[in-house]
N, C-alpha and C. Protein backbone atom coordinates (compact mmCIF):
# COMPACT_ATOMS: atom_id res chain seq x y z
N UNK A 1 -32.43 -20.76 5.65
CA UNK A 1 -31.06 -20.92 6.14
C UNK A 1 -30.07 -20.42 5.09
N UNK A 2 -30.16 -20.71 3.61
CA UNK A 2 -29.64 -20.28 2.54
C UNK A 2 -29.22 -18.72 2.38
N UNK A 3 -30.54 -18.32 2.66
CA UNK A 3 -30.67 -16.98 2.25
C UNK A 3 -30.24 -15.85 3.15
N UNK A 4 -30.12 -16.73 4.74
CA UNK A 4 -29.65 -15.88 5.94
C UNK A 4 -28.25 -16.19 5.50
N UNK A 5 -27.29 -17.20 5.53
CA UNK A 5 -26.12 -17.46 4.94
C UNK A 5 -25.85 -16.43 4.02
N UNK A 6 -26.06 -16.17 3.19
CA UNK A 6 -26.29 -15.70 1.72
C UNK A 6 -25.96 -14.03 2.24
N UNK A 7 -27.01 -14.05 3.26
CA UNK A 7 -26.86 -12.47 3.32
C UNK A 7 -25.57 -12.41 4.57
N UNK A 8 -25.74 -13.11 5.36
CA UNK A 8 -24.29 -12.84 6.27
C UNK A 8 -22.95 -12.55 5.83
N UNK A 9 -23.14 -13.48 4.66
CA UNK A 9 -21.80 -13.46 3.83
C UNK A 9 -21.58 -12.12 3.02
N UNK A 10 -22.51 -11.76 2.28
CA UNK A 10 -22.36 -10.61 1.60
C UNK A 10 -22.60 -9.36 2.68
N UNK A 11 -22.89 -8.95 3.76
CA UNK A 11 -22.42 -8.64 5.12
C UNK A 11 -21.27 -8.42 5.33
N UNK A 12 -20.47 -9.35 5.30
CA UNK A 12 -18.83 -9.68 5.75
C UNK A 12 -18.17 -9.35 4.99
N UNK A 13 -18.81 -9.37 3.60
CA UNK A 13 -17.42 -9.24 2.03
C UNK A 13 -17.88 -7.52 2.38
N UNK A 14 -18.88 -6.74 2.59
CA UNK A 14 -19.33 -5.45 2.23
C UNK A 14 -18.09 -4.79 3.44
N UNK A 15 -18.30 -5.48 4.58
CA UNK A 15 -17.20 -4.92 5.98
C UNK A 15 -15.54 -5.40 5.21
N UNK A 16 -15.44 -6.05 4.62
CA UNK A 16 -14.06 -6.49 4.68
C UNK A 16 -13.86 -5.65 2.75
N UNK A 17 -14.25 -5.43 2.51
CA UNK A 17 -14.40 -4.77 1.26
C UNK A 17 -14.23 -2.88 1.80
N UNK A 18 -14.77 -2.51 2.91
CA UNK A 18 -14.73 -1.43 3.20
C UNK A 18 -13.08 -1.03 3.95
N UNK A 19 -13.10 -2.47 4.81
CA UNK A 19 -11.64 -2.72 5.20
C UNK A 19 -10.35 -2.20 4.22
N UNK A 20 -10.48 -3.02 3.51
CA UNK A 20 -9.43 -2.91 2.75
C UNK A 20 -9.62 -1.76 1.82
N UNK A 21 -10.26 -0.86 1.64
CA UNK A 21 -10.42 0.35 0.42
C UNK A 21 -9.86 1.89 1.38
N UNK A 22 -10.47 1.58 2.78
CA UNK A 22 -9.73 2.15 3.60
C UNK A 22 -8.41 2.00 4.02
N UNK A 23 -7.49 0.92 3.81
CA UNK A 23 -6.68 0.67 3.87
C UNK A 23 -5.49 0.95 2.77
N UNK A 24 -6.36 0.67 1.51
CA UNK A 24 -5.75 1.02 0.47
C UNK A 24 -5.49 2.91 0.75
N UNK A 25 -6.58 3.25 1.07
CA UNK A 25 -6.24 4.96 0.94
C UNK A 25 -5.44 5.27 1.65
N UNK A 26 -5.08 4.65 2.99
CA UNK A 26 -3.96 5.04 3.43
C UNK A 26 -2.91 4.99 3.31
N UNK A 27 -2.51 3.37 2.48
CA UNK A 27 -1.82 3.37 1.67
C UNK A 27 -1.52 4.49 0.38
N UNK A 28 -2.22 4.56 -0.05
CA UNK A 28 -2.78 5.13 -1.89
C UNK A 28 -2.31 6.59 -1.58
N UNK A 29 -2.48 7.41 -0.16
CA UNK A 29 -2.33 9.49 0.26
C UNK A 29 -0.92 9.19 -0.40
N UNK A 30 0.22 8.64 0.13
CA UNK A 30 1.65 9.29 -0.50
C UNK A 30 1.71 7.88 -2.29
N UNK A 31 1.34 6.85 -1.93
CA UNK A 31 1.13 6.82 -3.68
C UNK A 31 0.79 7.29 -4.60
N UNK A 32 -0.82 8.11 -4.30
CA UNK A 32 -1.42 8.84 -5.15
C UNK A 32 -0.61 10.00 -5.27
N UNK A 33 0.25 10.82 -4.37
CA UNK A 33 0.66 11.49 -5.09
C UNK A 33 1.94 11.42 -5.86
N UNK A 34 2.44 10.10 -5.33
CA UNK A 34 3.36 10.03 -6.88
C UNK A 34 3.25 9.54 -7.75
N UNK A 35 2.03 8.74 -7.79
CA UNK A 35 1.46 8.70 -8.89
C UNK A 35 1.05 9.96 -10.49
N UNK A 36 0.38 11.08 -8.96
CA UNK A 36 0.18 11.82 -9.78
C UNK A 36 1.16 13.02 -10.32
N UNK A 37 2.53 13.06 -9.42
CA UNK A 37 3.42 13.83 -9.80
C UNK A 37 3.95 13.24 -11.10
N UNK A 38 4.08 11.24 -11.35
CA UNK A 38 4.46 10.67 -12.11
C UNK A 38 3.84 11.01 -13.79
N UNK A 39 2.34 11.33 -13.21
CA UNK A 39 1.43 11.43 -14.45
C UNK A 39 1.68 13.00 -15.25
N UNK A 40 1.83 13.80 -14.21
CA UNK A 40 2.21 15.43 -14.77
C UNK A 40 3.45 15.47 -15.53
N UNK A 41 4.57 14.70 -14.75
CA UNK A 41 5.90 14.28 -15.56
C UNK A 41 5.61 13.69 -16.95
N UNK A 42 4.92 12.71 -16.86
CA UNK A 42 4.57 12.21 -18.32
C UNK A 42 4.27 13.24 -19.58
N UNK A 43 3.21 13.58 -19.05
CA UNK A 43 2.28 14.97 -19.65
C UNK A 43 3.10 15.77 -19.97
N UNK A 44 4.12 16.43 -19.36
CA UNK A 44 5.42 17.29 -19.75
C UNK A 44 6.08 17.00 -21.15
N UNK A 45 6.61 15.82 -20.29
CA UNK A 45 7.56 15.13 -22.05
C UNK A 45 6.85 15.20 -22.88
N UNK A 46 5.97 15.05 -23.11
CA UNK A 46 4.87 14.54 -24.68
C UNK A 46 4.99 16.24 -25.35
């Protein structure tokens, strides 16, 4: 019973873990790139 628990759960964190990383990237397409325009700016000044 433990071990079926055990694995259901880590099941659910793996789906809800995929959830949200996908989520983040859709978030993250126009962050990342100002992020990365932010990072080239940096790189400039120096």
């Amino acid at each position: 019973l433990f071990l079926v628990k055990k694995e259901k759960h880590s099941l659910d964190t793996s789906v809800a873990l995929a959830r949200l990383i996908l989520f983040a990237k859709k978030i993250g397409r126009k962050k990342d790139g100002d992020f990365i325009n932010r990072d080239l700016m940096e790189k400039q000044k120096q």
